[in-house]
Each structure stands twice: as structure tokens, then as C-alpha cells.
C-alpha atoms as a PDB file:
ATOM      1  CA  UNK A   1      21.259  -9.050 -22.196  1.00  0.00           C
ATOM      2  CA  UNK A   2      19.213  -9.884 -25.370  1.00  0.00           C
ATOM      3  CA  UNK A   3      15.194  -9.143 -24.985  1.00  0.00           C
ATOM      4  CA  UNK A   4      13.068 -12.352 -25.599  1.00  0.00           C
ATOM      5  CA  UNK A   5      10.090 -10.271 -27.045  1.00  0.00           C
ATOM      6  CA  UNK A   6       8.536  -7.059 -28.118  1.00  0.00           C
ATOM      7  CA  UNK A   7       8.649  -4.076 -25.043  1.00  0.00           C
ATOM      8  CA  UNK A   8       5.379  -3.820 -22.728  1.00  0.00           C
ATOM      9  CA  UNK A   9       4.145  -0.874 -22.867  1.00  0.00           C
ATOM     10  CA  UNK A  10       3.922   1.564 -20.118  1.00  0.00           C
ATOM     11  CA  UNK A  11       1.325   1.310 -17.195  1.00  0.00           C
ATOM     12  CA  UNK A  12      -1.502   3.889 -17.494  1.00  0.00           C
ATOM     13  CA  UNK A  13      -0.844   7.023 -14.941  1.00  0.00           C
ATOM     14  CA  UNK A  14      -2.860   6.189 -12.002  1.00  0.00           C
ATOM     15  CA  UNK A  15      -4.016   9.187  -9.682  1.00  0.00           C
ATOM     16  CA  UNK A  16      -1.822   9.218  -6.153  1.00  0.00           C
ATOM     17  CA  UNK A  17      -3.628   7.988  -3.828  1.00  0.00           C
ATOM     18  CA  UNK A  18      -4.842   9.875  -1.455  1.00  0.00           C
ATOM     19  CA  UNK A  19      -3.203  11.002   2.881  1.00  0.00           C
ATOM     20  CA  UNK A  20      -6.240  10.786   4.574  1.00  0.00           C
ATOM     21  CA  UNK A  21      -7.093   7.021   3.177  1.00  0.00           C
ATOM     22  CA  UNK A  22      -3.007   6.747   3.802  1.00  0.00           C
ATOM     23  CA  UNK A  23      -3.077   7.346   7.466  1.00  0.00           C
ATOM     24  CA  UNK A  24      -4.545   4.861   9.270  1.00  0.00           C
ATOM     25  CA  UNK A  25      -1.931   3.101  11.292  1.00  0.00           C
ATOM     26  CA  UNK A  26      -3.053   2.744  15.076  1.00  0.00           C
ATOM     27  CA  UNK A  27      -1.531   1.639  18.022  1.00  0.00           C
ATOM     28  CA  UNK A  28      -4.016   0.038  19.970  1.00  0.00           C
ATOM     29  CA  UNK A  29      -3.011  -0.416  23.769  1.00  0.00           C
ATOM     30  CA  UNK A  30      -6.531  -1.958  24.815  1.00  0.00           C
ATOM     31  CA  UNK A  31      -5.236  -4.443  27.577  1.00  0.00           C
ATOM     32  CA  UNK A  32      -3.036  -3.807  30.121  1.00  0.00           C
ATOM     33  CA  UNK A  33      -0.761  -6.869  28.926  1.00  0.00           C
ATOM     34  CA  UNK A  34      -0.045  -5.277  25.872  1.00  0.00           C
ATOM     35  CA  UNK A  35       0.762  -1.726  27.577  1.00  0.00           C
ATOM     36  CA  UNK A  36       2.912  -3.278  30.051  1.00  0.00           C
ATOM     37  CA  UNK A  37       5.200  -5.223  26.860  1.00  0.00           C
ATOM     38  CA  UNK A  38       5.123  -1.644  25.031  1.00  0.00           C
ATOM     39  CA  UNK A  39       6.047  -0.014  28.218  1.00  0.00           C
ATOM     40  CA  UNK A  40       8.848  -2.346  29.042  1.00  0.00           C
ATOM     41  CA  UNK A  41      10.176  -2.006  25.681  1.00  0.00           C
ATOM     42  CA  UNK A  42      10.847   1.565  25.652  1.00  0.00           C
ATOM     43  CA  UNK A  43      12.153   1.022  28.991  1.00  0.00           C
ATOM     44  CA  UNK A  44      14.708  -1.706  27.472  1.00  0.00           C
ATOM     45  CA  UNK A  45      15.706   0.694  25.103  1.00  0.00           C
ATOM     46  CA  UNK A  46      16.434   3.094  27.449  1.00  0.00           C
ATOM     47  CA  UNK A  47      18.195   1.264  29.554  1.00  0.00           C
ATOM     48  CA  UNK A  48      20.275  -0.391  26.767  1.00  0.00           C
ATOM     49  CA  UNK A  49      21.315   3.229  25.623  1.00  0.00           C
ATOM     50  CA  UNK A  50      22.220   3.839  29.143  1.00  0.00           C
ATOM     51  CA  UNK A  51      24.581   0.310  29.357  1.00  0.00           C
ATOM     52  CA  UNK A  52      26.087   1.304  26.052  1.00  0.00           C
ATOM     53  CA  UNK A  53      26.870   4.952  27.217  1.00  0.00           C
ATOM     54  CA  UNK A  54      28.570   3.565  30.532  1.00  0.00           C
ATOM     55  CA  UNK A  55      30.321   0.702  28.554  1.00  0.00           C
ATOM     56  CA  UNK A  56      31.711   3.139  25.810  1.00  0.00           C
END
């Protein structure tokens, strides 16, 4: 592979950013529809580990 142009140089060294601006992820369960779909999906899971086990 032949370069087309000079190198970039690199990027300046940035400070790492911060955990308590990091964290910030939230599951919010504020109606009972969306409880009921995350509760039924950990019960699918379940019950597909279950099938699987019996199956195997």
C-alpha cells in the first residue's frame, strides 16, 4: 500500500473522561406495560433455558 500524502499527525492526549459522568444508563420501568414486556422476557429466557436443558 503506497501513502497518497504526508502522515497526520497524532491527536492531542485528551483527559479520560470521567465514571460518574459515565454511568448514567437507567432502566426506567414507569408503566406497567413496559414491566410486564421486561418481566415476560426474563421469563422467556428462562423458560427457553429450561426447553433447551430438557431437549439436550
Amino acid at each position: 500500500m503506497v501513502r497518497e500524502g504526508p502522515a497526520e499527525p497524532a491527536p492531542p492526549k485528551q483527559e479520560p473522561y470521567p465514571a460518574e459522568k459515565a454511568r448514567g444508563g437507567v432502566i426506567v420501568l414507569n408503566t406497567p406495560a413496559r414491566r410486564w414486556i421486561f418481566l415476560a422476557g426474563l421469563a422467556g429466557a428462562v423458560v427457553l433455558v429450561l426447553v433447551l436443558g430438557f431437549l439436550r
